[in-house]
Protein backbone atom coordinates (compact mmCIF):
# COMPACT_ATOMS: atom_id res chain seq x y z
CA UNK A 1 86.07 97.76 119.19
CA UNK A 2 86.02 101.04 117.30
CA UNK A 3 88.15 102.01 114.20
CA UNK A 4 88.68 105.73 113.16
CA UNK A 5 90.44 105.82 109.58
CA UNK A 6 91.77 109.35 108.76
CA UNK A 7 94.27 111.23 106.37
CA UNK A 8 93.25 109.92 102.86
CA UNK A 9 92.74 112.33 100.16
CA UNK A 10 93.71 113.08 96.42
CA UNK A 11 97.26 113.18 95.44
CA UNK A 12 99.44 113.23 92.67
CA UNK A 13 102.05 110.42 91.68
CA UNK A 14 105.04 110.77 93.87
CA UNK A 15 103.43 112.65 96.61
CA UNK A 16 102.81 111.66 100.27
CA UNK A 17 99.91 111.06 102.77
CA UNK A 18 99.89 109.84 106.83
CA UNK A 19 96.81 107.54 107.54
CA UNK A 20 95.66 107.57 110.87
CA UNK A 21 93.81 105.23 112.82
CA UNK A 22 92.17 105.66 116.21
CA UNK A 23 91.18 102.57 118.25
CA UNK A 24 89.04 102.57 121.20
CA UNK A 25 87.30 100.03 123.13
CA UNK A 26 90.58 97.73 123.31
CA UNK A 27 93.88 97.82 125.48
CA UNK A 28 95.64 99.44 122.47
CA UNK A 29 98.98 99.02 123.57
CA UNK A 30 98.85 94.78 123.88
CA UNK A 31 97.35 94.52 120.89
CA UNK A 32 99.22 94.57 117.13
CA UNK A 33 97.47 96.32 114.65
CA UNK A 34 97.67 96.13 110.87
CA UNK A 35 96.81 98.27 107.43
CA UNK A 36 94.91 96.77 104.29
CA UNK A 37 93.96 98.51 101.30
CA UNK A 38 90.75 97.45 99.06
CA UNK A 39 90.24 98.04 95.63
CA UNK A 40 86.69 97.94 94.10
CA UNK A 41 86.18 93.92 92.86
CA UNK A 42 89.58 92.86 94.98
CA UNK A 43 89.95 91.42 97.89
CA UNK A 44 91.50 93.61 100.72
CA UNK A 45 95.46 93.40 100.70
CA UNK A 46 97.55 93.26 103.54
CA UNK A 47 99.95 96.15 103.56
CA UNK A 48 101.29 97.04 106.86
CA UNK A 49 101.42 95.43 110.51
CA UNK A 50 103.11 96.37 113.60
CA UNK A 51 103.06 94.37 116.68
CA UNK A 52 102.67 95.51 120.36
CA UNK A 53 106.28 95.87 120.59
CA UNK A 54 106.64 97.48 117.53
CA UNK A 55 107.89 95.08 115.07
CA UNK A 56 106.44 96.29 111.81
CA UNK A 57 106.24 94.07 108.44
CA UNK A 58 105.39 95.11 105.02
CA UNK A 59 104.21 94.03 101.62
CA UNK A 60 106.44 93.79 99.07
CA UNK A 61 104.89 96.27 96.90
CA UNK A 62 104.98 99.05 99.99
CA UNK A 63 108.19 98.26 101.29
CA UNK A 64 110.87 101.16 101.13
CA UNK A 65 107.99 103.50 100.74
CA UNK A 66 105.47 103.20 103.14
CA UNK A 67 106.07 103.06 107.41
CA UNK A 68 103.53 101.54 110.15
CA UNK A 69 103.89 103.39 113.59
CA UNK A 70 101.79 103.40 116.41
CA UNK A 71 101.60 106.54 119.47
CA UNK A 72 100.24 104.05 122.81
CA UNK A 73 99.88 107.02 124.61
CA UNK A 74 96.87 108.42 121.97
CA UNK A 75 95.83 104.91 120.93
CA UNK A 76 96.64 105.25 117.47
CA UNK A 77 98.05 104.05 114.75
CA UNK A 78 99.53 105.50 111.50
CA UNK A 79 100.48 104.70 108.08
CA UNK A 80 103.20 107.34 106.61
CA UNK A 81 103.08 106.37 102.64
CA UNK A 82 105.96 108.36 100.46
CA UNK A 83 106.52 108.20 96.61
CA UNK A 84 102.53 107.22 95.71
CA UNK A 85 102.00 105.86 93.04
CA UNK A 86 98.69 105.25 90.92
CA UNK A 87 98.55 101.22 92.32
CA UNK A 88 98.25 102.55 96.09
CA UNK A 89 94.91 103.95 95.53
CA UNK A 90 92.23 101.86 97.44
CA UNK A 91 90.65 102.44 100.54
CA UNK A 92 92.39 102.07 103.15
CA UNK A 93 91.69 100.09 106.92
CA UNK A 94 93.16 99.69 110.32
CA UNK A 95 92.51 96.80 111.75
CA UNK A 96 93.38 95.03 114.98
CA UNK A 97 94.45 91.74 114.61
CA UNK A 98 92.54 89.58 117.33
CA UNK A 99 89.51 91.21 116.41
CA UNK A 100 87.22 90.54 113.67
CA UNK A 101 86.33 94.53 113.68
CA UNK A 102 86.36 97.12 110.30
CA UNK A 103 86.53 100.66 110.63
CA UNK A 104 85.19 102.79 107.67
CA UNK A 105 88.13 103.27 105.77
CA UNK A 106 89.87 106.15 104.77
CA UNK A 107 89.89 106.99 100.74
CA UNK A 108 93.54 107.47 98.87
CA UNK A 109 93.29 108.47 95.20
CA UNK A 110 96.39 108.86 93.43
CA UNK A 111 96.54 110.77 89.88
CA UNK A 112 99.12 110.27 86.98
């Protein structure tokens, strides 16, 4: 299983970014796929998950501002985060759930 992270950057408060994550060595379109964010000294968070048939579930501190979506047909999955705010900056993972796999993690830094 391979991970591609993607899309992270520097951005101010209230501004928007769209992760993207591209899996290979799986049958991506069985398989549901979640988001978690790490901060340095925290545990990695849970943020976003969306299930093979699409079903998506959120944290309570993304909900209303960030959307899981996945594209089958490029075997990716994507993370469109609106209204940023200074908390949301962590690195951020895909990761798909029956497999105990990492990817490298794509950076979000959010200024004040």
């Amino acid at each position: 299983v391979q991970l591609q992270a993607s899309g992270g950057g520097l951005v101010q408060a209230g501004a928007s970014l769209r992760l993207s994550c591209a899996a290979s060595g799986i049958i991506f379109r069985i398989n549901d796929m979640r988001w978690y964010r790490q901060t340095p000294g925290k545990q990695r968070e849970l943020v976003a998950t969306i299930t093979s048939g699409g079903s998506t579930n959120y944290a309570d501190s993304v909900k209303g501002r960030f959307t899981i979506s996945r594209d089958n047909a490029k075997n990716t999955v994507y993370l469109q985060m609106n209204s940023l705010k200074p908390e949301d900056a962590a690195v951020y993972y895909c990761k798909v759930i029956r497999y105990n796999a990492w990817g490298q993690g794509t950076q979000v830094t959010v200024s004040s």
